[in-house]
Each structure stands twice: as structure tokens, then as C-alpha cells.
N, C-alpha and C. Protein backbone atom coordinates (compact mmCIF):
# COMPACT_ATOMS: atom_id res chain seq x y z
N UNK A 1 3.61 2.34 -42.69
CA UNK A 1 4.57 1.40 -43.23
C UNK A 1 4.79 0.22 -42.28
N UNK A 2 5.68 0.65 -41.05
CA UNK A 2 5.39 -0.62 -40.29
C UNK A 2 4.50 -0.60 -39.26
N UNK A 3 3.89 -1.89 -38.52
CA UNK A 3 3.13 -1.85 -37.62
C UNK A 3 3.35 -2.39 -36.57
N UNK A 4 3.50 -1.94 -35.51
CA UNK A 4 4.14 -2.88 -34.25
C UNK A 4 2.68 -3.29 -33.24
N UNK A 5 1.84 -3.09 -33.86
CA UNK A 5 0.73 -3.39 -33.12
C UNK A 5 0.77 -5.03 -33.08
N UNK A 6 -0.70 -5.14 -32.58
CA UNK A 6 -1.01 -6.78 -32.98
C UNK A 6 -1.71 -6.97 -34.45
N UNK A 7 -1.28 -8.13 -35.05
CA UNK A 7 -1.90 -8.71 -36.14
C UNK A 7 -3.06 -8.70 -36.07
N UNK A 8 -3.72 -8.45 -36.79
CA UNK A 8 -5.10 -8.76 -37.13
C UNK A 8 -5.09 -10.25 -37.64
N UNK A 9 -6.05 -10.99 -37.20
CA UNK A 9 -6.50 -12.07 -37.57
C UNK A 9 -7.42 -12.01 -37.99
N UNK A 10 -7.30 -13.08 -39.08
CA UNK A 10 -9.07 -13.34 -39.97
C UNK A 10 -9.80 -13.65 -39.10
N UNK A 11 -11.01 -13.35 -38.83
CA UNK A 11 -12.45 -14.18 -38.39
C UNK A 11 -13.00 -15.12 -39.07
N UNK A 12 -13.07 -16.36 -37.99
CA UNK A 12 -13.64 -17.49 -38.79
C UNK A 12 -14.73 -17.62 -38.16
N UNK A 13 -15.82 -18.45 -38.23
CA UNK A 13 -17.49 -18.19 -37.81
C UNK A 13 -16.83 -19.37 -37.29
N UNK A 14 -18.29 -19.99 -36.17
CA UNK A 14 -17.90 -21.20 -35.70
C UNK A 14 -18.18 -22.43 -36.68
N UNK A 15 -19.09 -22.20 -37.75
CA UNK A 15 -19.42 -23.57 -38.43
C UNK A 15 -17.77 -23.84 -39.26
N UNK A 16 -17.29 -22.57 -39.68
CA UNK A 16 -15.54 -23.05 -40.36
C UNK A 16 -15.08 -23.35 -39.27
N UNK A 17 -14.82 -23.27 -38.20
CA UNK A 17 -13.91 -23.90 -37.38
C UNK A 17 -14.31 -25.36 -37.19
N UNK A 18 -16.21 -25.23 -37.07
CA UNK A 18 -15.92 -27.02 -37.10
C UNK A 18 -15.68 -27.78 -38.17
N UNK A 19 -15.66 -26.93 -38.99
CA UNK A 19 -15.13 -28.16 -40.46
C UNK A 19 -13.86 -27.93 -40.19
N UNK A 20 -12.99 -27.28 -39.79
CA UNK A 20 -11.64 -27.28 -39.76
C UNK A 20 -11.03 -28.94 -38.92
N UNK A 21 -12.04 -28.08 -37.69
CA UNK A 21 -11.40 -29.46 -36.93
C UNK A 21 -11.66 -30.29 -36.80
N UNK A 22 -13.40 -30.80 -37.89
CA UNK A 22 -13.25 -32.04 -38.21
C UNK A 22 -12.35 -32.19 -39.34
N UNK A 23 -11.97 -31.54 -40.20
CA UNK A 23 -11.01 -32.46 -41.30
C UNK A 23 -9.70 -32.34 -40.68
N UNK A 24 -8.94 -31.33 -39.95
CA UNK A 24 -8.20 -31.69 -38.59
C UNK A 24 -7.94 -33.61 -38.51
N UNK A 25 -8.95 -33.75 -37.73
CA UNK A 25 -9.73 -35.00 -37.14
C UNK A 25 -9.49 -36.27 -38.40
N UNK A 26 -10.54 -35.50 -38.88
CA UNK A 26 -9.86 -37.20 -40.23
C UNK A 26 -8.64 -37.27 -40.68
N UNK A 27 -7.71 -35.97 -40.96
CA UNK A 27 -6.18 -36.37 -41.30
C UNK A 27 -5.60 -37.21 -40.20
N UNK A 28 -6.17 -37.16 -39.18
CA UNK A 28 -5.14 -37.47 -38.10
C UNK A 28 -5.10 -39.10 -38.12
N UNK A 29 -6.63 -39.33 -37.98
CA UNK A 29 -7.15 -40.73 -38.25
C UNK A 29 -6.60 -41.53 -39.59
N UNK A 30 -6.71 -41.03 -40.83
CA UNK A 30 -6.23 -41.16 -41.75
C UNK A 30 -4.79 -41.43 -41.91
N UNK A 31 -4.51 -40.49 -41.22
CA UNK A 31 -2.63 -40.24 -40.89
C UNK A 31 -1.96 -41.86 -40.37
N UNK A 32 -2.51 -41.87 -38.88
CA UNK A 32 -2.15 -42.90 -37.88
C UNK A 32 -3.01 -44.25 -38.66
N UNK A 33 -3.73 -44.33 -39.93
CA UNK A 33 -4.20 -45.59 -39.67
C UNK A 33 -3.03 -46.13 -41.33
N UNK A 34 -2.20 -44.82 -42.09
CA UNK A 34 -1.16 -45.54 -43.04
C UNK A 34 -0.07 -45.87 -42.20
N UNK A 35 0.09 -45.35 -41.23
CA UNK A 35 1.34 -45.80 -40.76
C UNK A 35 1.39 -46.93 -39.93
N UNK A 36 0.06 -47.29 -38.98
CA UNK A 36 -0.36 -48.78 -38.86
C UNK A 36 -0.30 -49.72 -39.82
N UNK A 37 -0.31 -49.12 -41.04
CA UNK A 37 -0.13 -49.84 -42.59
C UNK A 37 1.43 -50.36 -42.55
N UNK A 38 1.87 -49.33 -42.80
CA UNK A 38 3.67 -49.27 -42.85
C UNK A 38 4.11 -50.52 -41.85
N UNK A 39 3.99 -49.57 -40.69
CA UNK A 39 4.10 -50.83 -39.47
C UNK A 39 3.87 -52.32 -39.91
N UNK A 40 2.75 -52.30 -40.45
CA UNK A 40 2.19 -53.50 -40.35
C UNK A 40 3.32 -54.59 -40.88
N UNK A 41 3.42 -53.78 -42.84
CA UNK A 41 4.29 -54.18 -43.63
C UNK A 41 5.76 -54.80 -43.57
N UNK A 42 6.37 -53.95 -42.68
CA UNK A 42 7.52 -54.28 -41.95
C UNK A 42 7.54 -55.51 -41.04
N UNK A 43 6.35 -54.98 -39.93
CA UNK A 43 6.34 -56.23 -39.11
C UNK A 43 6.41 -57.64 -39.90
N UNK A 44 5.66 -57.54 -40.37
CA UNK A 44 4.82 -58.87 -41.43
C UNK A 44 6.39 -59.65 -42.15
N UNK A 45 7.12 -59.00 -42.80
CA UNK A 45 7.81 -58.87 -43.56
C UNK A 45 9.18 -59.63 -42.42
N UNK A 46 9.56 -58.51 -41.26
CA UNK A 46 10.32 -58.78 -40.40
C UNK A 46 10.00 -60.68 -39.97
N UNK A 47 8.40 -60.84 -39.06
CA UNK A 47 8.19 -61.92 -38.46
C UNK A 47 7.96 -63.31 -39.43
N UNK A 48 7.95 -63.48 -40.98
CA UNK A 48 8.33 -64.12 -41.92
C UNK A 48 9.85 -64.51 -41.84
N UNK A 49 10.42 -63.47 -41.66
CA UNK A 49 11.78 -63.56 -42.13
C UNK A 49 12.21 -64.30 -41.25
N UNK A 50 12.24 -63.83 -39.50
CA UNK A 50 12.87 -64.71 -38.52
C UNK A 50 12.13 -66.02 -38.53
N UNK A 51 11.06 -66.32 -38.84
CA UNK A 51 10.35 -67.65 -38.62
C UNK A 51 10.87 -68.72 -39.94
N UNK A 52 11.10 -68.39 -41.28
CA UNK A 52 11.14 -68.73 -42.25
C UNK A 52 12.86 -68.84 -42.45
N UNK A 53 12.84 -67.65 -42.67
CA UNK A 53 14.71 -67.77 -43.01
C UNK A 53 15.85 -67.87 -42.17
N UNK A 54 15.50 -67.24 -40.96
CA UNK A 54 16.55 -67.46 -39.74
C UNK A 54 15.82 -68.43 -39.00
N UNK A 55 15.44 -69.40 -39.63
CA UNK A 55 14.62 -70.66 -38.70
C UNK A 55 14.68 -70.40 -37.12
N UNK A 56 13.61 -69.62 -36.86
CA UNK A 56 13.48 -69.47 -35.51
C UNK A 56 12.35 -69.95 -35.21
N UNK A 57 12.08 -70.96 -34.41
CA UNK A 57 10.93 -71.62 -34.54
C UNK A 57 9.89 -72.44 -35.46
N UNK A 58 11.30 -72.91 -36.40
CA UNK A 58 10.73 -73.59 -37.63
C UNK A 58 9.83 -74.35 -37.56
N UNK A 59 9.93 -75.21 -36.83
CA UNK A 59 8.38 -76.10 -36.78
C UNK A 59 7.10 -75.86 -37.08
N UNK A 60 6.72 -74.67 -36.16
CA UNK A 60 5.65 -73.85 -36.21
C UNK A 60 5.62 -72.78 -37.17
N UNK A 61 4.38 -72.97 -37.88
CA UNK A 61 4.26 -71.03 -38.43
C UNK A 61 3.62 -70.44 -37.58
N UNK A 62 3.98 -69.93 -36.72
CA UNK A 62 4.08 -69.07 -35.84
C UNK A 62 3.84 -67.55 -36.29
N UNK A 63 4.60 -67.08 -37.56
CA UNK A 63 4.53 -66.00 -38.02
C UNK A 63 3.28 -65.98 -38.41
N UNK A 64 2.60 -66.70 -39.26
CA UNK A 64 1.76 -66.67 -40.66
C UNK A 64 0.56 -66.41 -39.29
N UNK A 65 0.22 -67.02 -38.25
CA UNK A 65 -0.44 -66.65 -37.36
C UNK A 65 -0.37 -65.08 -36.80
N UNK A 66 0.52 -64.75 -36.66
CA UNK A 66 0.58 -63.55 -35.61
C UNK A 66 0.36 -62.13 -36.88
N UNK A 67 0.61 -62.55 -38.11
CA UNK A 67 0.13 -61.43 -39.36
C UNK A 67 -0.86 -61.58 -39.22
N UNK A 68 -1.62 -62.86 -39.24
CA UNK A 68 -3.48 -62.66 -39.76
C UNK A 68 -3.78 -62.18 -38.64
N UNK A 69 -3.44 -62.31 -37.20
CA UNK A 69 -4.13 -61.45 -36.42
C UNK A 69 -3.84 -60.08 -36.03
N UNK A 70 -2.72 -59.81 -36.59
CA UNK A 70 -2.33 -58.27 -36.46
C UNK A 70 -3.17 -57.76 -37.96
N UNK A 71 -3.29 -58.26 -39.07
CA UNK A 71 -3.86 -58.31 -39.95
C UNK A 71 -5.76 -57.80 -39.88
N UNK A 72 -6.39 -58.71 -38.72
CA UNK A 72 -7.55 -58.48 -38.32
C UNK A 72 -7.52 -57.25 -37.82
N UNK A 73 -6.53 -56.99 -37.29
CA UNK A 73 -6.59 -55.80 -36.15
C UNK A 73 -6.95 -54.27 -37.14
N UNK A 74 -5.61 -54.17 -38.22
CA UNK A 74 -5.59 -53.29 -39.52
C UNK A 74 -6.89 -53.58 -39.63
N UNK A 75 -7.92 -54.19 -40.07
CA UNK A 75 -8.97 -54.25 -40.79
C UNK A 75 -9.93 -53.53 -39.78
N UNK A 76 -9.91 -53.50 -39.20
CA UNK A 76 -10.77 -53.36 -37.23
C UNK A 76 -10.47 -51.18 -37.69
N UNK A 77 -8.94 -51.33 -37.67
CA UNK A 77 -8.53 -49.93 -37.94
C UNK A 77 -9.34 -49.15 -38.94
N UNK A 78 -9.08 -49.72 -40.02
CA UNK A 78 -9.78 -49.30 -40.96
C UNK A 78 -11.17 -49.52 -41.54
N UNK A 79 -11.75 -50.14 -41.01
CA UNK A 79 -13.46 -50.44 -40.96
C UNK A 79 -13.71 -49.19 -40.37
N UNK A 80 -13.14 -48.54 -38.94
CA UNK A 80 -13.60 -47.40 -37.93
C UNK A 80 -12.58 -46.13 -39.08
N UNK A 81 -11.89 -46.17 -39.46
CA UNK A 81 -11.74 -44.66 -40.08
C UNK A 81 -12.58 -44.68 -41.35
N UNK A 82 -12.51 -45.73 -42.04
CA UNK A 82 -13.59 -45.12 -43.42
C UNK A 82 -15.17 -45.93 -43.48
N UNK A 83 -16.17 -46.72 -42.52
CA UNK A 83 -17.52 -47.44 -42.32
C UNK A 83 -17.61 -46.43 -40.82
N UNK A 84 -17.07 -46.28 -40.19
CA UNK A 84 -17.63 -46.04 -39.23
C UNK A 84 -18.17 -44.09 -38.66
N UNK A 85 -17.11 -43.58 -38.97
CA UNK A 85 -17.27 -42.57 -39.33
C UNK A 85 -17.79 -41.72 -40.14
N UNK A 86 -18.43 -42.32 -41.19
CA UNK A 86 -19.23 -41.96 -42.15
C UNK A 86 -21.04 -41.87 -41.46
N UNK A 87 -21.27 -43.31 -40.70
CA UNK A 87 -22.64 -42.92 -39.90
C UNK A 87 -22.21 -42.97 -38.78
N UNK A 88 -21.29 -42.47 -38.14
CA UNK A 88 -21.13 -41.47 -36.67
C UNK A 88 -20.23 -40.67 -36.81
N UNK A 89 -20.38 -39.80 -37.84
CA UNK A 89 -19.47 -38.69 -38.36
C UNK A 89 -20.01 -37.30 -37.64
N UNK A 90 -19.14 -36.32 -38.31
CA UNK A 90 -20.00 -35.02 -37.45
C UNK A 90 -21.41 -34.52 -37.47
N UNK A 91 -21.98 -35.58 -38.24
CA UNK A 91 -23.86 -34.59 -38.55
C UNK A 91 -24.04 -35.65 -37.49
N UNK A 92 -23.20 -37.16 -37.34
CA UNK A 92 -24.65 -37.95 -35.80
C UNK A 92 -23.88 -36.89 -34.75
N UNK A 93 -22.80 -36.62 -34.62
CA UNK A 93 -22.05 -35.84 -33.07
C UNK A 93 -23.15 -35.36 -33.13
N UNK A 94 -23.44 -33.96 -33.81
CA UNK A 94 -23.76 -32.69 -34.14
C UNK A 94 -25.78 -32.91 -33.22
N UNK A 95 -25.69 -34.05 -34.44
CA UNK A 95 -27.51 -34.27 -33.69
C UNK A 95 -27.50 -34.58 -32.22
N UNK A 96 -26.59 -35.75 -31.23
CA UNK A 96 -26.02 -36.04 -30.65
C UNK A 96 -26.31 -34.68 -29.59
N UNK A 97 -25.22 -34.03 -29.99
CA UNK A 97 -25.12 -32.71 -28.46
C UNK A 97 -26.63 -32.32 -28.78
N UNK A 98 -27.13 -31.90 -29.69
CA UNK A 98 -28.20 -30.99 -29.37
C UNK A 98 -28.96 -31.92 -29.29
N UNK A 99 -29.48 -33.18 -29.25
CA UNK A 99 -30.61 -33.96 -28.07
C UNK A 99 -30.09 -33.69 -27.20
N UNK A 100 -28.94 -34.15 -26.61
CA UNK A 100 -28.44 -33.81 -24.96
C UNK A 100 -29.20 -32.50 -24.85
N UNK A 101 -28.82 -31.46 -25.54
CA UNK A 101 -28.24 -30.14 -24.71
C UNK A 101 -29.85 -30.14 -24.49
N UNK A 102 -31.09 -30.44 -25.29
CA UNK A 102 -32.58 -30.05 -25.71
C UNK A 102 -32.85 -30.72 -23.83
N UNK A 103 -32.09 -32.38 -23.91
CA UNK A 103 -32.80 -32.89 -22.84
C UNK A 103 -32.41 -32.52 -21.39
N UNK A 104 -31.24 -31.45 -21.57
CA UNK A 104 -30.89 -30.74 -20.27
C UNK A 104 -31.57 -29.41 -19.33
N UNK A 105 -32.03 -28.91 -21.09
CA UNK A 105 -32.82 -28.12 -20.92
C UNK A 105 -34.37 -28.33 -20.25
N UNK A 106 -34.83 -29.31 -20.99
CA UNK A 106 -35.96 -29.89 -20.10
C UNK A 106 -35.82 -30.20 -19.24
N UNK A 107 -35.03 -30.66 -18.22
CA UNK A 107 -34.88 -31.12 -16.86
C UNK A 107 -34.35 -29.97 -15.69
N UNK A 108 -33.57 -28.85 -16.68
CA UNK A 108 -33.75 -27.82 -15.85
C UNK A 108 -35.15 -26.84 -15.88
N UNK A 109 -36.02 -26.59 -17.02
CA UNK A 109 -37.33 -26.37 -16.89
C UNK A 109 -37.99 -26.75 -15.62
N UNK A 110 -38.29 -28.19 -15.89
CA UNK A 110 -39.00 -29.16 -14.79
C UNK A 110 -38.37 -28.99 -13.29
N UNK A 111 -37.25 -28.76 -13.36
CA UNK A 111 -36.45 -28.80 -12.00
C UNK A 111 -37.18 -26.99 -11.44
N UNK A 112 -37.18 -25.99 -11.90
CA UNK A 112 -36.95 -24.79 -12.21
C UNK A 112 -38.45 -24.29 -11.91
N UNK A 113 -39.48 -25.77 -12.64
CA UNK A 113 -41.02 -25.16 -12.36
C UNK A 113 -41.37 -25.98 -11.05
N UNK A 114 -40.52 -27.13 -10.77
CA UNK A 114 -40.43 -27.71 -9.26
C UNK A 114 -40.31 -26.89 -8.34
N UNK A 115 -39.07 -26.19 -8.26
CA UNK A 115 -39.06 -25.12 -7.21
C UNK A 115 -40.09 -24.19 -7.52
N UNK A 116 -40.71 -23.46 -8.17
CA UNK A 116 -41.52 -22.22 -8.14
C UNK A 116 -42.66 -22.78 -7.37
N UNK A 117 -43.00 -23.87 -7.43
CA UNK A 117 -44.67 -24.70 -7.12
C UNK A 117 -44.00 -24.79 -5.59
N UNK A 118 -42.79 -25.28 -5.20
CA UNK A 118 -42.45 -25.18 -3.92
C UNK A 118 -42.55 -24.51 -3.11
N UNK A 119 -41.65 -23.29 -3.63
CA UNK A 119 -41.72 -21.86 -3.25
C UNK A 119 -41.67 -20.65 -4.10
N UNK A 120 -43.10 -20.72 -4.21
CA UNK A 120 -43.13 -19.10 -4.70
C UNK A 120 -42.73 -17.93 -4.13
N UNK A 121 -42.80 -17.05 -5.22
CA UNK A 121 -41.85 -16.39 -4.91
C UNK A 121 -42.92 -15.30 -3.74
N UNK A 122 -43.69 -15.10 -4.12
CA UNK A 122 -45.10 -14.50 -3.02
C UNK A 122 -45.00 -14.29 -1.85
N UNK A 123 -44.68 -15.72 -1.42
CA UNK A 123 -44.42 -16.07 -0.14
C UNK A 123 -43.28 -16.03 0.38
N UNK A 124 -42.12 -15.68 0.06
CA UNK A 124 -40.55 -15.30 -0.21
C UNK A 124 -40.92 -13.83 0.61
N UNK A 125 -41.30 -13.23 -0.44
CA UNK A 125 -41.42 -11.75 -0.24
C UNK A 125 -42.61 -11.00 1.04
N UNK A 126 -43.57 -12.15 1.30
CA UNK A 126 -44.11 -11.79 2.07
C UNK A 126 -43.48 -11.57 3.72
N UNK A 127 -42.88 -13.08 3.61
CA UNK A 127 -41.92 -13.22 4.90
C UNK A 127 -40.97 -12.02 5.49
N UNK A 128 -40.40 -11.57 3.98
CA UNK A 128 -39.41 -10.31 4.29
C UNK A 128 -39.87 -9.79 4.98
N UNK A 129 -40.85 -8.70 4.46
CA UNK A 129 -42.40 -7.93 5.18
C UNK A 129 -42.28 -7.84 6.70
């Protein structure tokens, strides 16, 4: 009836964990790039208002400037969560580590058949002798 042990937890393989924590990963991105939205909206909205209606610096649009380039910026945001991530998403990571890991491996080979040609092991053991 009751159990005071430990919980059993499900087993997840490692390929579900990496889809976990890539879609993890895109909410987050996704997350932080509406509320750069929000932000934006407000700001935009706010730096109109003081430039325009509380004539602060009427002369100049000053505002209409500082949106289009906070404006560029949003676009910058969102080019990298939905163009950019799509071709450097988790299949380039994925290819990514395993060239590395392939080209680490070769260099410890080569390093590995360096030393044997150095010192064999023959002559190791002979010395003991």
C-alpha cells in the first residue's frame, strides 16, 4: 500500500532527452524573443508619446529613429530564432560534434601510433630485463 522507498522514475533513452532539451531550447528562444516583442511595443508606444505628446524634444523625431532601430534589432531577433536555427538547428550541432569527436579521434590515433614507432613497447620490456 504505501511505499517509503524511492520513486521509480521513467527511463528516458538519450535521443528523448535530446529532443526534450532541444524543444526545452526553442521555448525558451521563442519565449524571450515575444517578450522582446511586448517590450518593444511599449517602448515604441512609450518613446512616441514623450517625443510627440509631452513635447520632449519636439523639434526632432528623435523617437521615430530610436523604434526603427530598436525595430532592426527585433528583426535581427527573430531572423536567428525562426531562419537561423532551422539550418544550424540540432541535425548541423549533431553533425558538428561528431566531425569534432571523428577528428579527435584521429589525432589521438596518430598521436598514439607516434609514440609506439618511438617507443615500442619491446624495448620497454627489454630494459626491465
Amino acid at each position: 500500500m504505501f511505499s517509503f522507498g524511492k520513486k521509480k522514475k521513467p527511463k528516458i533513452d538519450l535521443e528523448q532527452h535530446e529532443l526534450l532539451e532541444h524543444a526545452q531550447k526553442r521555448i525558451s528562444q521563442k519565449k524571450k524573443l515575444f517578450t522582446h516583442f511586448v517590450v518593444f511595443l511599449i517602448g515604441s508606444i512609450f518613446l512616441i508619446l514623450a517625443n510627440k505628446v509631452l513635447k520632449y524634444g519636439e523639434p526632432h523625431d528623435w523617437s521615430v529613429w530610436i523604434v526603427l532601430v530598436w525595430l532592426f534589432f527585433l528583426c535581427l531577433h527573430a531572423f536567428n530564432v525562426f531562419v537561423t536555427q532551422k539550418f544550424m538547428g540540432q541535425d548541423w550541432e549533431r553533425k558538428q560534434r561528431e566531425r569534432l569527436v571523428a577528428l579527435q579521434k584521429k589525432k589521438i590515433a596518430e598521436i598514439q601510433k607516434e609514440i609506439e614507432t618511438d617507443f615500442p613497447l619491446s624495448k620497454i620490456n627489454k630494459k626491465k630485463e
